[in-house]
Every structure is written in structure tokens, then in C-alpha cells.
C-alpha atoms as a PDB file:
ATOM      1  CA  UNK A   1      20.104 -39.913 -54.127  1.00  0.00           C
ATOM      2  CA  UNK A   2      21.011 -41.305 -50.324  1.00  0.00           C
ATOM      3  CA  UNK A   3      21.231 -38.903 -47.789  1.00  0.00           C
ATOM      4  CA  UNK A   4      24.676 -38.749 -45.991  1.00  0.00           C
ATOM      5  CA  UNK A   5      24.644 -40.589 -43.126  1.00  0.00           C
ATOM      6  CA  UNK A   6      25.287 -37.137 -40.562  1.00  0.00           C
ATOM      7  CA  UNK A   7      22.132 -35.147 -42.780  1.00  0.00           C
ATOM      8  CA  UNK A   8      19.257 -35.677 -40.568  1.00  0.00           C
ATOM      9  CA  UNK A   9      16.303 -37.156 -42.784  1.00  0.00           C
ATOM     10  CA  UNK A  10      12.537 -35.392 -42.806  1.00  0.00           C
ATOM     11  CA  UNK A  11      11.798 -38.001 -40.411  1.00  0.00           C
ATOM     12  CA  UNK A  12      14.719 -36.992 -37.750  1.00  0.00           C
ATOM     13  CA  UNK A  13      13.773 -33.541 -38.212  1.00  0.00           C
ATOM     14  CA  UNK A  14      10.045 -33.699 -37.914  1.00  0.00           C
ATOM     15  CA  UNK A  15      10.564 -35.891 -34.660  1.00  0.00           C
ATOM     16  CA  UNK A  16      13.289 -32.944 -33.438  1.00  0.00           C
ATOM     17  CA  UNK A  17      10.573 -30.630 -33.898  1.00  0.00           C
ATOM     18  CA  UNK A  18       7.850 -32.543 -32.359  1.00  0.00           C
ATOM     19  CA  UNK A  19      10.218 -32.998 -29.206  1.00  0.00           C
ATOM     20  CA  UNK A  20      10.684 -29.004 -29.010  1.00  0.00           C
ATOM     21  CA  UNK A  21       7.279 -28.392 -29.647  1.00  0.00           C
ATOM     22  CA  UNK A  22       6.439 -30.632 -26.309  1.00  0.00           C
ATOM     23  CA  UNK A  23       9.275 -29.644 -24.031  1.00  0.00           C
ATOM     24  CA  UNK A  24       8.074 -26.233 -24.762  1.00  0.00           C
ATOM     25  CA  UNK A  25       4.678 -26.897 -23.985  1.00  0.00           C
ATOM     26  CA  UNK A  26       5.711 -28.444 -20.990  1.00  0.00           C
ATOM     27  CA  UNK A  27       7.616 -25.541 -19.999  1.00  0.00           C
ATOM     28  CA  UNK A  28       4.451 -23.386 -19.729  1.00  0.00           C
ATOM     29  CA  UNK A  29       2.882 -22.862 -16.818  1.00  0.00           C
ATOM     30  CA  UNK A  30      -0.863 -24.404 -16.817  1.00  0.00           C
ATOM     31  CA  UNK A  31      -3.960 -22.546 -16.236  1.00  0.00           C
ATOM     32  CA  UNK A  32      -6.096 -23.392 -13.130  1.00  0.00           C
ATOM     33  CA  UNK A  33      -8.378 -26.043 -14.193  1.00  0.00           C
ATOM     34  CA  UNK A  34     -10.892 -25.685 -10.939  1.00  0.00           C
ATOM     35  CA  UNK A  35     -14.431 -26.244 -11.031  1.00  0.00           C
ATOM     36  CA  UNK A  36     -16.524 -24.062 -13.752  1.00  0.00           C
ATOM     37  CA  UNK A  37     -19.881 -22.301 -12.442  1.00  0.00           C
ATOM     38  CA  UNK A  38     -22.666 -24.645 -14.020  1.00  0.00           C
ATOM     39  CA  UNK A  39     -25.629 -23.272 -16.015  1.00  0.00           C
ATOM     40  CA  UNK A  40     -28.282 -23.481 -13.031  1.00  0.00           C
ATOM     41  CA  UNK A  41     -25.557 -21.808 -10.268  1.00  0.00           C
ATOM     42  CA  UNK A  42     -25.573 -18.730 -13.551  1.00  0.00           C
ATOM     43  CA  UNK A  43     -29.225 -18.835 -13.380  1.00  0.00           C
ATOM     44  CA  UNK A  44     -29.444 -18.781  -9.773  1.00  0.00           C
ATOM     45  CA  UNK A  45     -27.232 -16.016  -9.342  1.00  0.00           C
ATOM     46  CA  UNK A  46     -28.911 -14.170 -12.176  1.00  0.00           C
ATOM     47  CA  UNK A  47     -32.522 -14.683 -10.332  1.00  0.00           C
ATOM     48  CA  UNK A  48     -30.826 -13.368  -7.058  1.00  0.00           C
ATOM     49  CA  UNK A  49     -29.409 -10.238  -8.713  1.00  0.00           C
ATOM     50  CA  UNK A  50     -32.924  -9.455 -10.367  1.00  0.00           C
ATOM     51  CA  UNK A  51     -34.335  -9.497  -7.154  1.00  0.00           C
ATOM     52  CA  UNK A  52     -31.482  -7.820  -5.582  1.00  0.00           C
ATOM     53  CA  UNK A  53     -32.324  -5.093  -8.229  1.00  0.00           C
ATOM     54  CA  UNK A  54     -36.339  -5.063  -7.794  1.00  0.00           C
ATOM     55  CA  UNK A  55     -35.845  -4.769  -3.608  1.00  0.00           C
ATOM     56  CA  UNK A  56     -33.500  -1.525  -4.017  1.00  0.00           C
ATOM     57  CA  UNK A  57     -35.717  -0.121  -7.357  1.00  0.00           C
ATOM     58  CA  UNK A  58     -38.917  -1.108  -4.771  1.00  0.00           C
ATOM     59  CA  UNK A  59     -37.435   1.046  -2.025  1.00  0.00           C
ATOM     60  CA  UNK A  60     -36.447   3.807  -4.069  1.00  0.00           C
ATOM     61  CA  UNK A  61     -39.009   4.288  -5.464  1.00  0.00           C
ATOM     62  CA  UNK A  62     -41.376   4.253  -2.451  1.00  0.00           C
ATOM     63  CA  UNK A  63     -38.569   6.953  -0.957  1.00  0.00           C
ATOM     64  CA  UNK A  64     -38.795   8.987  -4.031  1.00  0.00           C
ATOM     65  CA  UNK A  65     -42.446   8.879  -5.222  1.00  0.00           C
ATOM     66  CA  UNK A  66     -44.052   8.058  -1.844  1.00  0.00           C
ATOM     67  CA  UNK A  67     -45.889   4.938  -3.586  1.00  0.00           C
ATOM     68  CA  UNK A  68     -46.606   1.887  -0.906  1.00  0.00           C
END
């Protein structure tokens, strides 16, 4: 059986729905795609908070205890 010729086909409606699918993807505001913090800038920062964390423990410590 032909379709009528004002039915829209599965073709005509999948492409319909592809086009909303992109203008409303394209209505969406983007995230900020800046510049991600690298494995060895994590590990540096981790290595500066441990010894961050060993200078305070070090000087409390030393305050509490009276150790040198």
C-alpha cells in the first residue's frame, strides 16, 4: 500500500526527529571545556598537602608533647 502523498514516510519522520533532537542540543548551553588538572599537577598537589600536613602534625606535636 502507497502512502498518501501529505503522510510523512518513516524516513521524513526520523529526519524531523533527528532535526529536533539537534536544534535542541544546540539550544543547551555548553559546559566550560578549559584545561583539566593533569595526573602529575594531582600528584604534585597531593605531595604538597602531605607535607603541608607533616609541618603542622610536626609542630603540634613538639607544642603538645615537648618532643624536638
Amino acid at each position: 500500500m502507497r502512502p498518501r502523498s501529505n503522510d510523512p514516510t518513516p524516513a521524513d519522520q526520523f529526519e524531523a526527529y533527528i532535526r529536533e533532537v539537534e536544534a535542541r542540543e544546540a539550544a543547551q548551553p555548553r559546559r566550560p571545556t578549559g584545561p583539566r588538572s593533569t595526573w602529575p599537577q594531582r600528584a604534585i598537589a597531593l605531595a604538597v598537602g602531605l607535607a603541608l600536613w607533616a609541618v603542622i602534625l610536626a609542630g603540634l606535636s613538639r607544642a603538645v608533647v615537648g618532643w624536638p
